[in-house]
C-alpha atoms as a PDB file:
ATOM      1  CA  UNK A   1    -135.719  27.074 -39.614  1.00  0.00           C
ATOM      2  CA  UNK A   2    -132.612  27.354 -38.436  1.00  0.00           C
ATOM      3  CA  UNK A   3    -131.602  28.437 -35.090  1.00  0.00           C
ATOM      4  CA  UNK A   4    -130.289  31.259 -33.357  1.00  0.00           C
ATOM      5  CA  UNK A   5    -127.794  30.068 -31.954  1.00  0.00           C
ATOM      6  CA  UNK A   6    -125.962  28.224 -35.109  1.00  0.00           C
ATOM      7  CA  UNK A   7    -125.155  31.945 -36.632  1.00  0.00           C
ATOM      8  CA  UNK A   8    -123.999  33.357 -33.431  1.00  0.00           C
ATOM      9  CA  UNK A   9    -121.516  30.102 -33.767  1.00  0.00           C
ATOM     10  CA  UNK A  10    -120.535  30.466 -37.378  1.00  0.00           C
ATOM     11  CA  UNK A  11    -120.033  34.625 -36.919  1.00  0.00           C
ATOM     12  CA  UNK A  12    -118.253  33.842 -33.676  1.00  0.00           C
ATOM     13  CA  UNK A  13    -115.624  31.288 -35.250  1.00  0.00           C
ATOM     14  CA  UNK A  14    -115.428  33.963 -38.147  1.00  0.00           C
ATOM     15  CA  UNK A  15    -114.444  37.029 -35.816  1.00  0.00           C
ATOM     16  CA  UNK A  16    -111.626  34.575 -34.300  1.00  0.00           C
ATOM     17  CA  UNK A  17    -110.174  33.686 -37.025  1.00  0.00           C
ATOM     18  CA  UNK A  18    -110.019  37.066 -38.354  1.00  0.00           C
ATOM     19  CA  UNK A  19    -109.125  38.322 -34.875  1.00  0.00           C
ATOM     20  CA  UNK A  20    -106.006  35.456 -35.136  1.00  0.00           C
ATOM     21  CA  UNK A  21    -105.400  36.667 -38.459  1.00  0.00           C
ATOM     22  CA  UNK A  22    -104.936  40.599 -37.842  1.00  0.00           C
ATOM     23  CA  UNK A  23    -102.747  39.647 -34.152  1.00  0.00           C
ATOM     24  CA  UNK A  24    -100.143  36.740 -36.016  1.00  0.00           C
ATOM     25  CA  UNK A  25     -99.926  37.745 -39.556  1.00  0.00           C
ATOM     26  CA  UNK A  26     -97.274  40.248 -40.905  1.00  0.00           C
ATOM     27  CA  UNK A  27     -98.403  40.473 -44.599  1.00  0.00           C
ATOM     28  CA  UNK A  28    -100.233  43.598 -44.668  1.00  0.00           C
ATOM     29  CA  UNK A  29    -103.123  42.151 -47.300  1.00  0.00           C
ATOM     30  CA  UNK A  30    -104.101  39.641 -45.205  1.00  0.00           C
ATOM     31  CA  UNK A  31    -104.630  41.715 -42.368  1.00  0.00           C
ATOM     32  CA  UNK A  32    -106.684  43.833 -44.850  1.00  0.00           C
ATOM     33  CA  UNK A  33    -108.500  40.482 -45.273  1.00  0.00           C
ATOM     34  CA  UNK A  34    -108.985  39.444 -41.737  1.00  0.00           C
ATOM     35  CA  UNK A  35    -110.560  43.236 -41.030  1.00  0.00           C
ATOM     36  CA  UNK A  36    -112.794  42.191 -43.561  1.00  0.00           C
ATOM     37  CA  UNK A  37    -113.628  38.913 -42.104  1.00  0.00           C
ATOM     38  CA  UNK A  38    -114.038  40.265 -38.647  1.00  0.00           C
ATOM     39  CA  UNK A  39    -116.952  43.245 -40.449  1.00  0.00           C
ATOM     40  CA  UNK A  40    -118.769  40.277 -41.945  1.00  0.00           C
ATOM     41  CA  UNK A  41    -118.765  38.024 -38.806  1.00  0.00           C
ATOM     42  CA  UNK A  42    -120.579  41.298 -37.098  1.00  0.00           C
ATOM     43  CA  UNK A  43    -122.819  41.627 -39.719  1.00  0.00           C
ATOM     44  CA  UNK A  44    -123.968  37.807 -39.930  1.00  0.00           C
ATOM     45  CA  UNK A  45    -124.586  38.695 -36.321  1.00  0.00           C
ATOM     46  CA  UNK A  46    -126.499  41.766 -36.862  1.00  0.00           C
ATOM     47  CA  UNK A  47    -128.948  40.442 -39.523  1.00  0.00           C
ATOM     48  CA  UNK A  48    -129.484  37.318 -37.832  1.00  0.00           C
ATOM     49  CA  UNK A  49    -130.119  39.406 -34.692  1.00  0.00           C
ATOM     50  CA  UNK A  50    -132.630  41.444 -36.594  1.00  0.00           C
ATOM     51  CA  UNK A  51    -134.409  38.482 -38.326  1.00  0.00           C
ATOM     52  CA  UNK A  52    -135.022  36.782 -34.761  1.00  0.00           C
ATOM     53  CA  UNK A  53    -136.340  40.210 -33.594  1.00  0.00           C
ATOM     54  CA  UNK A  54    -138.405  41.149 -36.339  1.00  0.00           C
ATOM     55  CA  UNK A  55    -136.342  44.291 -36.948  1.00  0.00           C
ATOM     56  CA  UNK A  56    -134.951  46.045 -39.979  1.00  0.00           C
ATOM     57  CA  UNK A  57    -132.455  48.178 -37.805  1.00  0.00           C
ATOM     58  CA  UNK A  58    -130.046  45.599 -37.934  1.00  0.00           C
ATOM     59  CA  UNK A  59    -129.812  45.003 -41.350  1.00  0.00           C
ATOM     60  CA  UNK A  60    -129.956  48.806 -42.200  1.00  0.00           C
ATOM     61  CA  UNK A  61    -126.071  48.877 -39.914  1.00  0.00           C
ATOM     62  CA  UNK A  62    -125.123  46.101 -41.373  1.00  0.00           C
ATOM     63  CA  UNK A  63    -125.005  47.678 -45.317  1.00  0.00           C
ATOM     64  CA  UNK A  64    -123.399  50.552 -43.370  1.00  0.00           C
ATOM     65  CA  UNK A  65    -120.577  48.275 -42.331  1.00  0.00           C
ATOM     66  CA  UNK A  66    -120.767  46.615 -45.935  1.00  0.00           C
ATOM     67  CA  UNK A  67    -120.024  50.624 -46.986  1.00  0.00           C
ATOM     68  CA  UNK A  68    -117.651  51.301 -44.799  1.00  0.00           C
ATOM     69  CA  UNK A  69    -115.718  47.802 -44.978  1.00  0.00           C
ATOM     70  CA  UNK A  70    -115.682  49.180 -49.280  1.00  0.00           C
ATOM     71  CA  UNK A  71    -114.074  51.773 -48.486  1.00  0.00           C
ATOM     72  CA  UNK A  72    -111.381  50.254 -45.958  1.00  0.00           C
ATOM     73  CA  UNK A  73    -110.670  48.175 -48.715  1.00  0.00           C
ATOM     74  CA  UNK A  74    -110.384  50.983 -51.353  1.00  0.00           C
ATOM     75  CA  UNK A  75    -107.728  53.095 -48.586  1.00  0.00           C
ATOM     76  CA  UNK A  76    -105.958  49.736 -47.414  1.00  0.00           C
ATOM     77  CA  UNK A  77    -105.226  48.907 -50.865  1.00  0.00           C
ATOM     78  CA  UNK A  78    -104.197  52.519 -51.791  1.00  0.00           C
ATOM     79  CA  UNK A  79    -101.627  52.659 -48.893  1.00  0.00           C
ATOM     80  CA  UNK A  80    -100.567  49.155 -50.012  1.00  0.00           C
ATOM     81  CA  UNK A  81     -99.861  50.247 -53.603  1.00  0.00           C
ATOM     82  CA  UNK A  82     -98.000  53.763 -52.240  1.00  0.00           C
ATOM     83  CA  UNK A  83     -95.800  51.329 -49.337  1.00  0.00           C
ATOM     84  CA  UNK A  84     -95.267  48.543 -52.327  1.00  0.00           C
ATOM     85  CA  UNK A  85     -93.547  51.427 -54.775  1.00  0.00           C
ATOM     86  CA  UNK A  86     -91.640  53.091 -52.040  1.00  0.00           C
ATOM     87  CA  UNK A  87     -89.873  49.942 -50.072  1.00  0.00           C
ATOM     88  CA  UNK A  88     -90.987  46.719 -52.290  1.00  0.00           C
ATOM     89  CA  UNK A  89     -92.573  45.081 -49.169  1.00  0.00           C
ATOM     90  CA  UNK A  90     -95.652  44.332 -47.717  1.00  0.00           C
ATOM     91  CA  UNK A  91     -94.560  43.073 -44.615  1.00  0.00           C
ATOM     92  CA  UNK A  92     -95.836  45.122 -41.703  1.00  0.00           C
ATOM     93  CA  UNK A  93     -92.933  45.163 -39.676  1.00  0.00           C
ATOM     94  CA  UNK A  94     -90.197  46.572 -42.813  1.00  0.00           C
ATOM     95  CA  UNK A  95     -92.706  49.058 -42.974  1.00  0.00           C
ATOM     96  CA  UNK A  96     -91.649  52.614 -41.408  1.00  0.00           C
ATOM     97  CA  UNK A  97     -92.453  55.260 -43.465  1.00  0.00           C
ATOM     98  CA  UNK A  98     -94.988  56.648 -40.837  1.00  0.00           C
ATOM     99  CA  UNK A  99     -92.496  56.726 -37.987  1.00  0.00           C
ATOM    100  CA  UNK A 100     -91.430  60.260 -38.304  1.00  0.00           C
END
């Protein structure tokens, strides 16, 4: 069996890197992607959490998250798609259409 521990490692290293990857990047799909990468480092966390406790609530959040990380994806991409066609950029910082 493997331990505790090694998960809350692995979903640790995962939230960094996504946490690195939403903070440096300027490419609006790959902070899309780190978002996502942060969500599944939290749920690794939350079903490991809930198989050392013997509990289903953790893994009951965690396909919430996995619903609501969906549908981040399905808005992110739809905003990406509406800012491509308007300005031909991705790049977070040419982008000012919501600055009014």
């Amino acid at each position: 069996m493997i331990p505790l521990s090694y998960y809350v490692i692995v979903s640790t290293v995962m939230f960094v890197i996504g946490l690195i990857g939403v903070l440096i990047r300027k490419n609006f799909l790959i902070i899309l992607y780190a978002i996502e990468l942060m969500l599944n480092a939290a749920n690794i966390n939350l079903v490991a959490f809930s198989r050392h406790f013997e509990s289903v609530n953790g893994q009951i959040i965690s396909l919430f998250i996995i619903t609501i990380a969906a549908a981040e994806a399905a808005v992110g991409l739809a905003i990406i798609i509406v800012f491509f066609r308007k300005k031909a950029t991705t790049n977070v910082d040419e982008i000012s259409l919501l600055k009014w």
